[in-house]
Protein backbone atom coordinates (compact mmCIF):
# COMPACT_ATOMS: atom_id res chain seq x y z
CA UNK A 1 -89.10 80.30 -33.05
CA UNK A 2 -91.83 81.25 -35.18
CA UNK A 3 -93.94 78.75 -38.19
CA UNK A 4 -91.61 80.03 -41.04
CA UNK A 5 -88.12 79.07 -39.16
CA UNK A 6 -89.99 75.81 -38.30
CA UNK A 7 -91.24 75.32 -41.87
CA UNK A 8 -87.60 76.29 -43.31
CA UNK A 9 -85.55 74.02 -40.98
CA UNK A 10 -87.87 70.92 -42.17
CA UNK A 11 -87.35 71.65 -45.94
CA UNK A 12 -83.57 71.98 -45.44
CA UNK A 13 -83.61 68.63 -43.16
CA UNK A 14 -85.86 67.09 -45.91
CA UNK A 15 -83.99 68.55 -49.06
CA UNK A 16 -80.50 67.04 -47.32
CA UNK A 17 -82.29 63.88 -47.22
CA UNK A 18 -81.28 63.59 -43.23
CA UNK A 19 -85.17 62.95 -42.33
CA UNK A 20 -85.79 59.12 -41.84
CA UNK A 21 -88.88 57.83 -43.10
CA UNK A 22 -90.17 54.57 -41.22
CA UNK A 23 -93.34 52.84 -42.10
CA UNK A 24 -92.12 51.21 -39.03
CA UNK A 25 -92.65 53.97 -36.75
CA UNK A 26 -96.20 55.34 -37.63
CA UNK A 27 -94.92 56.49 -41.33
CA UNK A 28 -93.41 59.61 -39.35
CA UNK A 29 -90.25 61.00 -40.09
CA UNK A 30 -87.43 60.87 -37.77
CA UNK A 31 -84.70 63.60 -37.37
CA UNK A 32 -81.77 62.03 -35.41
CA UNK A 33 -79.76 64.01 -32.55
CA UNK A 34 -77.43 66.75 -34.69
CA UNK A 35 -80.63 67.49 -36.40
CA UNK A 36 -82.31 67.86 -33.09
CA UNK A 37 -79.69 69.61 -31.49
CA UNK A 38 -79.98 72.19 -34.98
CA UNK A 39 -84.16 72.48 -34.42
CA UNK A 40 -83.89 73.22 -30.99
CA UNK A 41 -80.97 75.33 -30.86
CA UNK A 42 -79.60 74.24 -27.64
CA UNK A 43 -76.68 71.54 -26.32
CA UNK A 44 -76.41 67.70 -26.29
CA UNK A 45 -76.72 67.80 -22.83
CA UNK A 46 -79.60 69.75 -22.45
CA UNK A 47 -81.07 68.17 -24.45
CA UNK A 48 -80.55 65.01 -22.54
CA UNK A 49 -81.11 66.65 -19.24
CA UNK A 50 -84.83 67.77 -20.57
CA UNK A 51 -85.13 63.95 -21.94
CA UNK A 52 -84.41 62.58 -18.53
CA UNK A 53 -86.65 65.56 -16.86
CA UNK A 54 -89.58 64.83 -19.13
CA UNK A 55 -89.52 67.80 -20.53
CA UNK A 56 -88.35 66.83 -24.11
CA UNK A 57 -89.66 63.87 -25.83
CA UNK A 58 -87.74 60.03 -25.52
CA UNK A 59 -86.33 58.84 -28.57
CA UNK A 60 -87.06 55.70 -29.95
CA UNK A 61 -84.72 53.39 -31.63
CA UNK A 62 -85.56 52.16 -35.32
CA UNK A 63 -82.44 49.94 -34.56
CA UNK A 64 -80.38 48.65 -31.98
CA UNK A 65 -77.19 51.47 -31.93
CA UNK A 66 -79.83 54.19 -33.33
CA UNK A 67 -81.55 57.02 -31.72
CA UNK A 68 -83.91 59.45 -33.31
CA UNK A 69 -87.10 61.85 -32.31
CA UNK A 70 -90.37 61.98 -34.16
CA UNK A 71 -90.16 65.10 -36.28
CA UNK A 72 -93.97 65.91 -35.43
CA UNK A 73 -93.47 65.59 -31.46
CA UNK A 74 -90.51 68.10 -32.04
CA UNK A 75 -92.99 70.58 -33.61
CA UNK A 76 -95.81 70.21 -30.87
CA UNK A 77 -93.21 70.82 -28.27
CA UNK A 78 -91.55 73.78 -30.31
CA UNK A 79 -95.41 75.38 -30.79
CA UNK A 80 -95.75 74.64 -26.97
CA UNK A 81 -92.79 76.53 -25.96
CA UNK A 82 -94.12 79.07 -28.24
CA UNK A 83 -97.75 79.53 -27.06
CA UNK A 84 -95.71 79.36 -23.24
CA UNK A 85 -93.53 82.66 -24.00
């Protein structure tokens, strides 16, 4: 996935308001699972298998029932996977 899909999926997420800002959580925003799922392009549980693998990032939980994933570490591990391939 190159800069400009990366850059467009983060304006739509932003522009549909579905990016949580959290002083909180270092001020970074937080995209929670469907959005995730969306960015990455791949299933709930792969994702979850690559969360339990270490190979995805762990969410944190800006409450108790609530999940999300900091929207930078999503783009250093998309640019990783890039640079990889």
């Amino acid at each position: 996935m190159g800069n400009d899909m990366l850059s467009k999926i983060t304006k739509d997420i932003e522009k549909n308001r579905k990016v949580w800002i959290s002083t909180k959580y270092r001020g970074t925003p937080l995209l929670r699972l469907p959005e995730v799922l969306a960015l990455m392009g791949i299933s709930r549980a792969t994702w979850y298998r690559g969360v339990k693998s270490g190979k995805y990032p762990k969410a944190v939980h800006p409450s108790e029932r609530v999940s999300a994933w900091y929207l930078s570490e999503l783009e250093a591990l998309i640019n990783g996977l890039r640079d990889v391939s």
